[in-house]
ModelCIF file with pLDDT and N, C-alpha, C, O atoms, coordinates in Angstrom:
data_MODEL
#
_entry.id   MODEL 
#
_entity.id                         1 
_entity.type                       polymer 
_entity.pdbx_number_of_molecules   1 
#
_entity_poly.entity_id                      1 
_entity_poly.type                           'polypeptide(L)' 
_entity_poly.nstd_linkage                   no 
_entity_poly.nstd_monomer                   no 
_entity_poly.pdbx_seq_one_letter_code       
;(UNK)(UNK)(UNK)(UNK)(UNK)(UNK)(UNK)(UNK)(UNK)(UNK)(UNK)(UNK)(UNK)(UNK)(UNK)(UNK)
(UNK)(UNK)(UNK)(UNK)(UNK)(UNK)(UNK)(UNK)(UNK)(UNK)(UNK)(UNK)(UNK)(UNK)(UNK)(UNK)
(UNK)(UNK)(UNK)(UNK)(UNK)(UNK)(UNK)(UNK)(UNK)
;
_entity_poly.pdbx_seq_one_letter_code_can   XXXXXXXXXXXXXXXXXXXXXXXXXXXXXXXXXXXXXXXXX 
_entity_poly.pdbx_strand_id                 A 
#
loop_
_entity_poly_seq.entity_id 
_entity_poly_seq.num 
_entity_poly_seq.mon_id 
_entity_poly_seq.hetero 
1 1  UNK n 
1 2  UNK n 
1 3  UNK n 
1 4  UNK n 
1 5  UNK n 
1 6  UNK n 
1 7  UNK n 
1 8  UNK n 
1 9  UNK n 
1 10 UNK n 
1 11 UNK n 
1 12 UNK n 
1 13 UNK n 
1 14 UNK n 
1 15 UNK n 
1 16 UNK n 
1 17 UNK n 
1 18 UNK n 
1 19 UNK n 
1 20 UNK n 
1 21 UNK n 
1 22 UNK n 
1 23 UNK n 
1 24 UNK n 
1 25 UNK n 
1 26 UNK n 
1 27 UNK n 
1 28 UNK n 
1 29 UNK n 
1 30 UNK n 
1 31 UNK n 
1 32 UNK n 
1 33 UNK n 
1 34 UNK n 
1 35 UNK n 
1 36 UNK n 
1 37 UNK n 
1 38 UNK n 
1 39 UNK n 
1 40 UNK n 
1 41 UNK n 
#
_struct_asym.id          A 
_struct_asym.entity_id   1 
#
loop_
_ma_qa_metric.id 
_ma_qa_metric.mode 
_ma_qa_metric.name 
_ma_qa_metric.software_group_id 
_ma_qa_metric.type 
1 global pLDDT . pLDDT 
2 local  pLDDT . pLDDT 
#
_ma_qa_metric_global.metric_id      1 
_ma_qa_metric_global.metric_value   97.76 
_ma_qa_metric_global.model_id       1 
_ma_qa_metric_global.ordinal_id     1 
#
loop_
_ma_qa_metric_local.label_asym_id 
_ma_qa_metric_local.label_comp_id 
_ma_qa_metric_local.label_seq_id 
_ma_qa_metric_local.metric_id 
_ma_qa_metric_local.metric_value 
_ma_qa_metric_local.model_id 
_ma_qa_metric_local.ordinal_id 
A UNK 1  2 98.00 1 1  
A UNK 2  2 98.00 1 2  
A UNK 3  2 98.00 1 3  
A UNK 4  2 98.00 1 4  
A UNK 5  2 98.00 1 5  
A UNK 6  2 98.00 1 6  
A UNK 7  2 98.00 1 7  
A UNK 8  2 98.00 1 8  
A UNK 9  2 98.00 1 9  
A UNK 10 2 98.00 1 10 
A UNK 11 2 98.00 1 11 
A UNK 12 2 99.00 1 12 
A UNK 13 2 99.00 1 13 
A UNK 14 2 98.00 1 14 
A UNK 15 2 98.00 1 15 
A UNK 16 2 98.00 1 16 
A UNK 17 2 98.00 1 17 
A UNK 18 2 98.00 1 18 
A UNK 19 2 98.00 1 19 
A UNK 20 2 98.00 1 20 
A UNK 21 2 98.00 1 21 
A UNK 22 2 98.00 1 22 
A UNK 23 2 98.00 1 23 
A UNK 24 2 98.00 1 24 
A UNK 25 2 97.00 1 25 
A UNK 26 2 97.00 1 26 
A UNK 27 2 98.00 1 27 
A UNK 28 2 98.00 1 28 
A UNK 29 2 99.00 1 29 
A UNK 30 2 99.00 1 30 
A UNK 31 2 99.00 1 31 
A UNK 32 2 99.00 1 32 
A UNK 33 2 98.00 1 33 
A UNK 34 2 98.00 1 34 
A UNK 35 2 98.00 1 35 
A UNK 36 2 97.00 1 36 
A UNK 37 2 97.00 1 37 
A UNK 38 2 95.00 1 38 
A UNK 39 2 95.00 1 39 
A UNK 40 2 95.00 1 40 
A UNK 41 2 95.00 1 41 
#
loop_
_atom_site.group_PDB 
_atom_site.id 
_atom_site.type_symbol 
_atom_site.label_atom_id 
_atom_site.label_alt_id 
_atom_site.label_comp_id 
_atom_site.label_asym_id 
_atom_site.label_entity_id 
_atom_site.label_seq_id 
_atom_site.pdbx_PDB_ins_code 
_atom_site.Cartn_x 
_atom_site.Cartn_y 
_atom_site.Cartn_z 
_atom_site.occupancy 
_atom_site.B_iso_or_equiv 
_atom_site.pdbx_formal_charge 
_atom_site.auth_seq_id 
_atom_site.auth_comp_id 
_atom_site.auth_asym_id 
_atom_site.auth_atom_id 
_atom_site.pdbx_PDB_model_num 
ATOM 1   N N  . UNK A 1 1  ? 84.954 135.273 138.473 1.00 98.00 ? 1  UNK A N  1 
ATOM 2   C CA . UNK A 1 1  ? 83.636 135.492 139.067 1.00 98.00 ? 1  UNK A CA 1 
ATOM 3   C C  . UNK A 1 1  ? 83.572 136.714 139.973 1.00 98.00 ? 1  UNK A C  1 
ATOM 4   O O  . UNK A 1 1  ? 82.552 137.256 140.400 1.00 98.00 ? 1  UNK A O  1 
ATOM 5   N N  . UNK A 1 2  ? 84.681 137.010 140.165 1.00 98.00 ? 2  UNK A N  1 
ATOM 6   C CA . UNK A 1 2  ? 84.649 138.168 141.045 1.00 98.00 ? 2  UNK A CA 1 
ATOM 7   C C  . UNK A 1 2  ? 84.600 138.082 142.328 1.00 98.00 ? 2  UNK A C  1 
ATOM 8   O O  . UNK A 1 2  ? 84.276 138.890 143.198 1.00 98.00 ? 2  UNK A O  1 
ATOM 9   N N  . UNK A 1 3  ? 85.017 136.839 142.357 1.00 98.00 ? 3  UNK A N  1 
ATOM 10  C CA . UNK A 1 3  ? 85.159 136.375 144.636 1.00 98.00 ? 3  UNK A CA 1 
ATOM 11  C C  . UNK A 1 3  ? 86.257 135.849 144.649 1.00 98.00 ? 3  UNK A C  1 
ATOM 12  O O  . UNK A 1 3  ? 86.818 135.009 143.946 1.00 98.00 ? 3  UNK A O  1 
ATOM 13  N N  . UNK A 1 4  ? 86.633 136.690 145.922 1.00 98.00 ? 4  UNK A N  1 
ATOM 14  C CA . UNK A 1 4  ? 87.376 136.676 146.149 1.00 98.00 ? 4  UNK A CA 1 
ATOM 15  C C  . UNK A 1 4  ? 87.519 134.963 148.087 1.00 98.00 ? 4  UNK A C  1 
ATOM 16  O O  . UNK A 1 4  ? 87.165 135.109 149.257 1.00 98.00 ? 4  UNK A O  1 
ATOM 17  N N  . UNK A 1 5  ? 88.096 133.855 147.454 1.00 98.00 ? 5  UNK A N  1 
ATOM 18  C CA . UNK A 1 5  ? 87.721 132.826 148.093 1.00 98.00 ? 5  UNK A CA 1 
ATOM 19  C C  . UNK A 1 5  ? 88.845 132.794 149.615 1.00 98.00 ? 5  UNK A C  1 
ATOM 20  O O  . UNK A 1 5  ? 89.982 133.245 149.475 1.00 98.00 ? 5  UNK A O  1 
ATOM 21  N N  . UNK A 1 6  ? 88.584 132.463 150.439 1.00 98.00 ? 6  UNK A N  1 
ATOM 22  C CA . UNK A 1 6  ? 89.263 131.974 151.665 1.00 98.00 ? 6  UNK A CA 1 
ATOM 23  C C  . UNK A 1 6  ? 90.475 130.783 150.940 1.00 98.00 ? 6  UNK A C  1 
ATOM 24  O O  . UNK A 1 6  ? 90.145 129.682 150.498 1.00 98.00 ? 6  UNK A O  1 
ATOM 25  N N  . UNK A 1 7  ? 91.909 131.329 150.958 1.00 98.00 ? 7  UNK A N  1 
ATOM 26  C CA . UNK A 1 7  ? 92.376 129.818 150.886 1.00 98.00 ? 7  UNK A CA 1 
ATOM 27  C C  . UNK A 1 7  ? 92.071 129.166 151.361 1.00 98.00 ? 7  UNK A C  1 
ATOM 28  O O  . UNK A 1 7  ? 92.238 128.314 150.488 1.00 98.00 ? 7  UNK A O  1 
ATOM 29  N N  . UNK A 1 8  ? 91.622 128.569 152.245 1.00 98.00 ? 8  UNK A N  1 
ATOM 30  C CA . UNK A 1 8  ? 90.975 127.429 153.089 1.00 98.00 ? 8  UNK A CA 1 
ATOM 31  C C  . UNK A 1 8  ? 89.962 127.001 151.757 1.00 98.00 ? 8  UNK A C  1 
ATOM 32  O O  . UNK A 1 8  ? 90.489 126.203 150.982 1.00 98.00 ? 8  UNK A O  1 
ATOM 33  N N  . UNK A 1 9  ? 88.884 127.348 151.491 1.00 98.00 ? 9  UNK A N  1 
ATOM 34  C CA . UNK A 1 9  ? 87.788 127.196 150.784 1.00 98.00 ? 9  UNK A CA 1 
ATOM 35  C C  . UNK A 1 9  ? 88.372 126.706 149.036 1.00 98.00 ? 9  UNK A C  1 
ATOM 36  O O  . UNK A 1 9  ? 87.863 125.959 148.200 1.00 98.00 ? 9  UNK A O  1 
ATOM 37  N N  . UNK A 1 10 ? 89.840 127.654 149.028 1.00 98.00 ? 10 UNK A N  1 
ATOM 38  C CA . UNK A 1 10 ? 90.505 127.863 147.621 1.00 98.00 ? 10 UNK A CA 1 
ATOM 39  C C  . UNK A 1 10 ? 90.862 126.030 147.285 1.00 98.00 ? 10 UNK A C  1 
ATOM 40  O O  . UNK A 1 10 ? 90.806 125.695 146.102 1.00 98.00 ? 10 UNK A O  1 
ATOM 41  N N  . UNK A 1 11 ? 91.092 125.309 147.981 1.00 98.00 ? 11 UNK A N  1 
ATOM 42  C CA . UNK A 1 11 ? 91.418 123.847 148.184 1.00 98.00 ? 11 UNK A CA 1 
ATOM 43  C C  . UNK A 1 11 ? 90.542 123.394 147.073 1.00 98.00 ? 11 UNK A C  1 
ATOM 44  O O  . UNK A 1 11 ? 90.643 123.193 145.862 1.00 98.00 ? 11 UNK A O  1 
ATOM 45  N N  . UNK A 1 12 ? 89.707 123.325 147.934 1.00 99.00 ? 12 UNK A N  1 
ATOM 46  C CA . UNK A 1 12 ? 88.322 122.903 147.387 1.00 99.00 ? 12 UNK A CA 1 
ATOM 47  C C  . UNK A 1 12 ? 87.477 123.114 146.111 1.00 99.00 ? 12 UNK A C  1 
ATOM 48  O O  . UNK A 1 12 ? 86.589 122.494 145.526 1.00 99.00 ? 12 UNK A O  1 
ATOM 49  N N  . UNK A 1 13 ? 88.428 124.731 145.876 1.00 99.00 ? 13 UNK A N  1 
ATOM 50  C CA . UNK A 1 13 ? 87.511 125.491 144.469 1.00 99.00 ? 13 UNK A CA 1 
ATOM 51  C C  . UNK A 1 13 ? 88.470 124.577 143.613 1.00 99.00 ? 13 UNK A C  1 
ATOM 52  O O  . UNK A 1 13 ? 87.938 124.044 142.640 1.00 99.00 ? 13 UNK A O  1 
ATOM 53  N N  . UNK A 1 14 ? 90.452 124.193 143.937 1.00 98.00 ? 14 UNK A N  1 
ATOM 54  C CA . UNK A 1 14 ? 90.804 123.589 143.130 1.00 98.00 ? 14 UNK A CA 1 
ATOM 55  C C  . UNK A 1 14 ? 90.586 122.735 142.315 1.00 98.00 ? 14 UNK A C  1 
ATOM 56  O O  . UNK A 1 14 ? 90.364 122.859 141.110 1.00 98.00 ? 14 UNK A O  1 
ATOM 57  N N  . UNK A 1 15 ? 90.677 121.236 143.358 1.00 98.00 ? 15 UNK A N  1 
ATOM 58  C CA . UNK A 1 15 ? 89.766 120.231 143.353 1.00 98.00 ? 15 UNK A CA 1 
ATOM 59  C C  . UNK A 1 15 ? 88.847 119.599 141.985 1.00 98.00 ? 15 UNK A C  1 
ATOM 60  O O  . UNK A 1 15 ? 89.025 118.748 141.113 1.00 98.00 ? 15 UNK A O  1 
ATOM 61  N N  . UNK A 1 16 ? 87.643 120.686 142.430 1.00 98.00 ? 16 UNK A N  1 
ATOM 62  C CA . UNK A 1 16 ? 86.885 120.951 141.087 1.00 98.00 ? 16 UNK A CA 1 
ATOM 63  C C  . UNK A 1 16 ? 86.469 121.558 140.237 1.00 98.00 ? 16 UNK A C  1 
ATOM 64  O O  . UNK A 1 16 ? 85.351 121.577 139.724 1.00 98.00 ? 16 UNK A O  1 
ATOM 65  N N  . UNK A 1 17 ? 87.466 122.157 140.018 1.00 98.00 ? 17 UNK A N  1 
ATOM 66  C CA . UNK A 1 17 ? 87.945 122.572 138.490 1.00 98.00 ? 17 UNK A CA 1 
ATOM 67  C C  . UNK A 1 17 ? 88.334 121.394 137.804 1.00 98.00 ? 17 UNK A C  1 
ATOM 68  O O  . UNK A 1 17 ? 87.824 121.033 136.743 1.00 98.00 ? 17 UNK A O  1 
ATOM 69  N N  . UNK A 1 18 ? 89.697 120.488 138.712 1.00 98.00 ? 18 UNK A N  1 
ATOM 70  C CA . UNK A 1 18 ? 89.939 119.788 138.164 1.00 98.00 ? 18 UNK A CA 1 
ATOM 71  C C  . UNK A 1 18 ? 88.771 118.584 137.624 1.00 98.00 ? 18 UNK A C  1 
ATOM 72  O O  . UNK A 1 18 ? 88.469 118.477 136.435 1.00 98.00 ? 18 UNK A O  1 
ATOM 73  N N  . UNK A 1 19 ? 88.262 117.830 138.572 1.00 98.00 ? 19 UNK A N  1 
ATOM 74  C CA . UNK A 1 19 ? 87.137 117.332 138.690 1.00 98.00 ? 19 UNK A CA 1 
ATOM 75  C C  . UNK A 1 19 ? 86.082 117.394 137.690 1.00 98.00 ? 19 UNK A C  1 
ATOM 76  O O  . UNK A 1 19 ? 85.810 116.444 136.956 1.00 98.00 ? 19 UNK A O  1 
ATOM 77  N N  . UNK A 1 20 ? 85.384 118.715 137.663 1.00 98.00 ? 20 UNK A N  1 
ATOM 78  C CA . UNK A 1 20 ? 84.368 118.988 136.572 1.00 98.00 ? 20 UNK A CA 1 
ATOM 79  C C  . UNK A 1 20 ? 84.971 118.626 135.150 1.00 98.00 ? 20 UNK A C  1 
ATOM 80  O O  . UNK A 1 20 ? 84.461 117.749 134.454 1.00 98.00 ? 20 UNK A O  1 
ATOM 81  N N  . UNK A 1 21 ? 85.841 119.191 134.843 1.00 98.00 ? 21 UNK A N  1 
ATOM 82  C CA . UNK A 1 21 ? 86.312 119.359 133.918 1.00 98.00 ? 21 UNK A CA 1 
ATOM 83  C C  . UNK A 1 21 ? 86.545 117.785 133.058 1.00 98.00 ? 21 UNK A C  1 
ATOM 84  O O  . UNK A 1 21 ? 86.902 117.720 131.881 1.00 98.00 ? 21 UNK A O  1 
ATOM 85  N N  . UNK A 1 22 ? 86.357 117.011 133.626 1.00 98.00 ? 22 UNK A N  1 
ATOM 86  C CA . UNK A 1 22 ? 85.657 115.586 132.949 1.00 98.00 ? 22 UNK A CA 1 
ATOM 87  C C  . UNK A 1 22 ? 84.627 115.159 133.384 1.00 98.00 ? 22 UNK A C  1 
ATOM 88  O O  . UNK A 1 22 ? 84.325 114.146 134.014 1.00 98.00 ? 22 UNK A O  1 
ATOM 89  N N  . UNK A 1 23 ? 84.095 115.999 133.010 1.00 98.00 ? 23 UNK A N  1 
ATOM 90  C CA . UNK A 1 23 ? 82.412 115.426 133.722 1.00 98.00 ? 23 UNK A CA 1 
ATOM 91  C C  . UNK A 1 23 ? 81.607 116.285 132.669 1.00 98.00 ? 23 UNK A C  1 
ATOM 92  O O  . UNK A 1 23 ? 82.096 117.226 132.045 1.00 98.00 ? 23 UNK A O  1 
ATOM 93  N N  . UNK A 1 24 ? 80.094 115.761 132.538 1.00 98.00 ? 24 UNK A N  1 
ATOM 94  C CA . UNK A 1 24 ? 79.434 116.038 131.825 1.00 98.00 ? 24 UNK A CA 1 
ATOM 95  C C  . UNK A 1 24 ? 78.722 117.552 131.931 1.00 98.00 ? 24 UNK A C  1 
ATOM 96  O O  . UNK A 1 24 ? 79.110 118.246 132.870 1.00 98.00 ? 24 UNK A O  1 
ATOM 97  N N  . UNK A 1 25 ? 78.066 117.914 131.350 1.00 97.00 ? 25 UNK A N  1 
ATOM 98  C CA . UNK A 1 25 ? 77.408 119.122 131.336 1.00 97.00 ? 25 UNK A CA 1 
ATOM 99  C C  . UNK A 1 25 ? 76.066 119.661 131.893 1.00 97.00 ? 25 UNK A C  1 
ATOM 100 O O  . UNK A 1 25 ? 75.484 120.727 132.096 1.00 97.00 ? 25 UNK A O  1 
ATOM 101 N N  . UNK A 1 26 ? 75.916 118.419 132.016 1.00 97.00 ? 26 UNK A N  1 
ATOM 102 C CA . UNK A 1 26 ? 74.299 117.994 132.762 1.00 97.00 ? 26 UNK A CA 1 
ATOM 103 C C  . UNK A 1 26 ? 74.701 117.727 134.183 1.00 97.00 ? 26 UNK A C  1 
ATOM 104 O O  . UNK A 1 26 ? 73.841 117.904 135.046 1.00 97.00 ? 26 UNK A O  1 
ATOM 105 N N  . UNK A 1 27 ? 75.834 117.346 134.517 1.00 98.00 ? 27 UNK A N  1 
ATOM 106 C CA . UNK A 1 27 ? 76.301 117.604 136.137 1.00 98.00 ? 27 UNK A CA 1 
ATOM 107 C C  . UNK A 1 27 ? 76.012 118.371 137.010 1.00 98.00 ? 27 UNK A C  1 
ATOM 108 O O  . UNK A 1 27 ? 75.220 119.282 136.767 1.00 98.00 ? 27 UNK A O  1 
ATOM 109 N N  . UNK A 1 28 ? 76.652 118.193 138.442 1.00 98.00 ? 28 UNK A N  1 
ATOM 110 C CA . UNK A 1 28 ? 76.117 119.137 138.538 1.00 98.00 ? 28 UNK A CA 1 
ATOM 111 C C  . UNK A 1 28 ? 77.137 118.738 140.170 1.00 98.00 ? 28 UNK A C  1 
ATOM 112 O O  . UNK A 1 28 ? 76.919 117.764 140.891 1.00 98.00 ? 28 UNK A O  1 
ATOM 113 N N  . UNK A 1 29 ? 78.700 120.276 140.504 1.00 99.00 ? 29 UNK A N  1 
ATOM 114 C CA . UNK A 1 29 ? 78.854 119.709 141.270 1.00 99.00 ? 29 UNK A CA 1 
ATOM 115 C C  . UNK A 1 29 ? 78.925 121.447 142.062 1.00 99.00 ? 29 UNK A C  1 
ATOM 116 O O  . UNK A 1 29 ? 78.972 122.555 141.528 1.00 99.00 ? 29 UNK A O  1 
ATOM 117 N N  . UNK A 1 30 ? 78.903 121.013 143.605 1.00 99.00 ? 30 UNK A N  1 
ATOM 118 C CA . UNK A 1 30 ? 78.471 122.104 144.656 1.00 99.00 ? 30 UNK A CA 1 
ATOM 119 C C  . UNK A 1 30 ? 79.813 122.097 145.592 1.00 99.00 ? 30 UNK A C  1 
ATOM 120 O O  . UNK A 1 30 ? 80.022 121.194 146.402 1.00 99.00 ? 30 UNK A O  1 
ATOM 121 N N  . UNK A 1 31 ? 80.582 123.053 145.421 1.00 99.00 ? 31 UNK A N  1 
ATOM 122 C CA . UNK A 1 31 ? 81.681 123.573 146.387 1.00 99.00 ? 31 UNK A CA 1 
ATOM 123 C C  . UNK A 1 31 ? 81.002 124.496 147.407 1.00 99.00 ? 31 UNK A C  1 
ATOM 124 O O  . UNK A 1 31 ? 80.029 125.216 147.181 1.00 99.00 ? 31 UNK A O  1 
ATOM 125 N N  . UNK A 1 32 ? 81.669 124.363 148.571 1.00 99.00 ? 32 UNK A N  1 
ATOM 126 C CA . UNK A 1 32 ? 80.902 124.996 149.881 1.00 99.00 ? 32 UNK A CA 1 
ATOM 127 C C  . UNK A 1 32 ? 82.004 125.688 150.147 1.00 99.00 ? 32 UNK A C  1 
ATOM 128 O O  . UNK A 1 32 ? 82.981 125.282 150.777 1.00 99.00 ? 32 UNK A O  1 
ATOM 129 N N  . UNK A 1 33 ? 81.786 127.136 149.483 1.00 98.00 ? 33 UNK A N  1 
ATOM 130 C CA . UNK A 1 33 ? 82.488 128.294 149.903 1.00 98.00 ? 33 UNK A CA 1 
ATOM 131 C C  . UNK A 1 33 ? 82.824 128.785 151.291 1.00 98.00 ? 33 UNK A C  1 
ATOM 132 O O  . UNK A 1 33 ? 82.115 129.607 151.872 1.00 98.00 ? 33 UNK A O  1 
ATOM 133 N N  . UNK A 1 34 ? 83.637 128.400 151.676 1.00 98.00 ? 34 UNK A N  1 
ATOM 134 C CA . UNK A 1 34 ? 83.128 128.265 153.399 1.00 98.00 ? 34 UNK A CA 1 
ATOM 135 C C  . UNK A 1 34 ? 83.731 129.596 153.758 1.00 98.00 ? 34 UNK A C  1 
ATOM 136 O O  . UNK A 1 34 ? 83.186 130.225 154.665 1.00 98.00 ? 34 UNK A O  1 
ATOM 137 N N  . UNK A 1 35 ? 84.913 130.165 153.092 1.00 98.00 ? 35 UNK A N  1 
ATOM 138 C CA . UNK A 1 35 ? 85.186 131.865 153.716 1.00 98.00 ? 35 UNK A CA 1 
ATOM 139 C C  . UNK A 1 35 ? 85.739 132.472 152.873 1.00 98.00 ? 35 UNK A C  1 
ATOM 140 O O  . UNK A 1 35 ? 86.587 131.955 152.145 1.00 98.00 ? 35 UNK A O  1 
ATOM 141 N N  . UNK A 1 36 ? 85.311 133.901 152.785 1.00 97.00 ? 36 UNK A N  1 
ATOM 142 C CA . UNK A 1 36 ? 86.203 134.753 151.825 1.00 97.00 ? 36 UNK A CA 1 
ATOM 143 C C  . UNK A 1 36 ? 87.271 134.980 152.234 1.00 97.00 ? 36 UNK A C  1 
ATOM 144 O O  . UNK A 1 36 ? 87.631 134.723 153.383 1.00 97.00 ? 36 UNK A O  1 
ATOM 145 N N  . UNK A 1 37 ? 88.046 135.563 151.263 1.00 97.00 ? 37 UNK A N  1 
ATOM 146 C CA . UNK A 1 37 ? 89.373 135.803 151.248 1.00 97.00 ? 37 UNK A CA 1 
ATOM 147 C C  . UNK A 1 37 ? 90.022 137.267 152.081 1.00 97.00 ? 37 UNK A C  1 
ATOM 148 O O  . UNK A 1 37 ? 91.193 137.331 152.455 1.00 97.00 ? 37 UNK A O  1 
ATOM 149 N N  . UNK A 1 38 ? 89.036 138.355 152.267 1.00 95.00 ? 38 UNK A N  1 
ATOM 150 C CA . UNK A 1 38 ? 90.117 139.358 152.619 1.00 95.00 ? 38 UNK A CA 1 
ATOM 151 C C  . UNK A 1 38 ? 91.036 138.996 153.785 1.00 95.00 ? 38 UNK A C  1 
ATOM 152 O O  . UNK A 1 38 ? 92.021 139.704 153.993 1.00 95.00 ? 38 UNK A O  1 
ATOM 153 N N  . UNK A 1 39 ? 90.790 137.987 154.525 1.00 95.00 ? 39 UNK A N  1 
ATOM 154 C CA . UNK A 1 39 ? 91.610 138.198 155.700 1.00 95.00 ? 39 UNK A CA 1 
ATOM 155 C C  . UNK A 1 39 ? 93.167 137.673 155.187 1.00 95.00 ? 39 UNK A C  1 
ATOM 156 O O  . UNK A 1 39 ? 94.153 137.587 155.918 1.00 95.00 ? 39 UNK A O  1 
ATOM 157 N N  . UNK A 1 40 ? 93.099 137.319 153.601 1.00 95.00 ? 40 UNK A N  1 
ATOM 158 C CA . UNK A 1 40 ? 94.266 136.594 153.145 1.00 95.00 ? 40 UNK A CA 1 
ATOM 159 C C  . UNK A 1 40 ? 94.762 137.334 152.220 1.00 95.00 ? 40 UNK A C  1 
ATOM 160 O O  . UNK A 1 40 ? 95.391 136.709 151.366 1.00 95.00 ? 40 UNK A O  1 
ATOM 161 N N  . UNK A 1 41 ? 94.689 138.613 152.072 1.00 95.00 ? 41 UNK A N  1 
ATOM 162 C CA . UNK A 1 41 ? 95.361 139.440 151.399 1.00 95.00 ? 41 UNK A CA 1 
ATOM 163 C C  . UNK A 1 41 ? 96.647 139.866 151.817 1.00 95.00 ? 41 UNK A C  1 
ATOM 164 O O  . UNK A 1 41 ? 97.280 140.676 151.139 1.00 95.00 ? 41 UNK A O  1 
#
């Protein structure tokens, strides 16, 4: 996607990936990007 995520936030993006990924298509789930990443470069 081209964002670059806060590990902190990266937890969370894990999560649900895993998550969605049995779930339907008509779903519908909302990760709260809470910080970008440059300070974790």
């Amino acid at each position: 996607e081209g964002i670059l995520p806060a590990l902190e936030s990266s937890h969370a993006v894990a999560y649900a990936m895993e998550l969605a990924a049995g779930m339907s298509s008509e779903e519908i789930v909302i990760i709260n990007l809470s910080g970008r990443g440059d300070k974790d470069i």
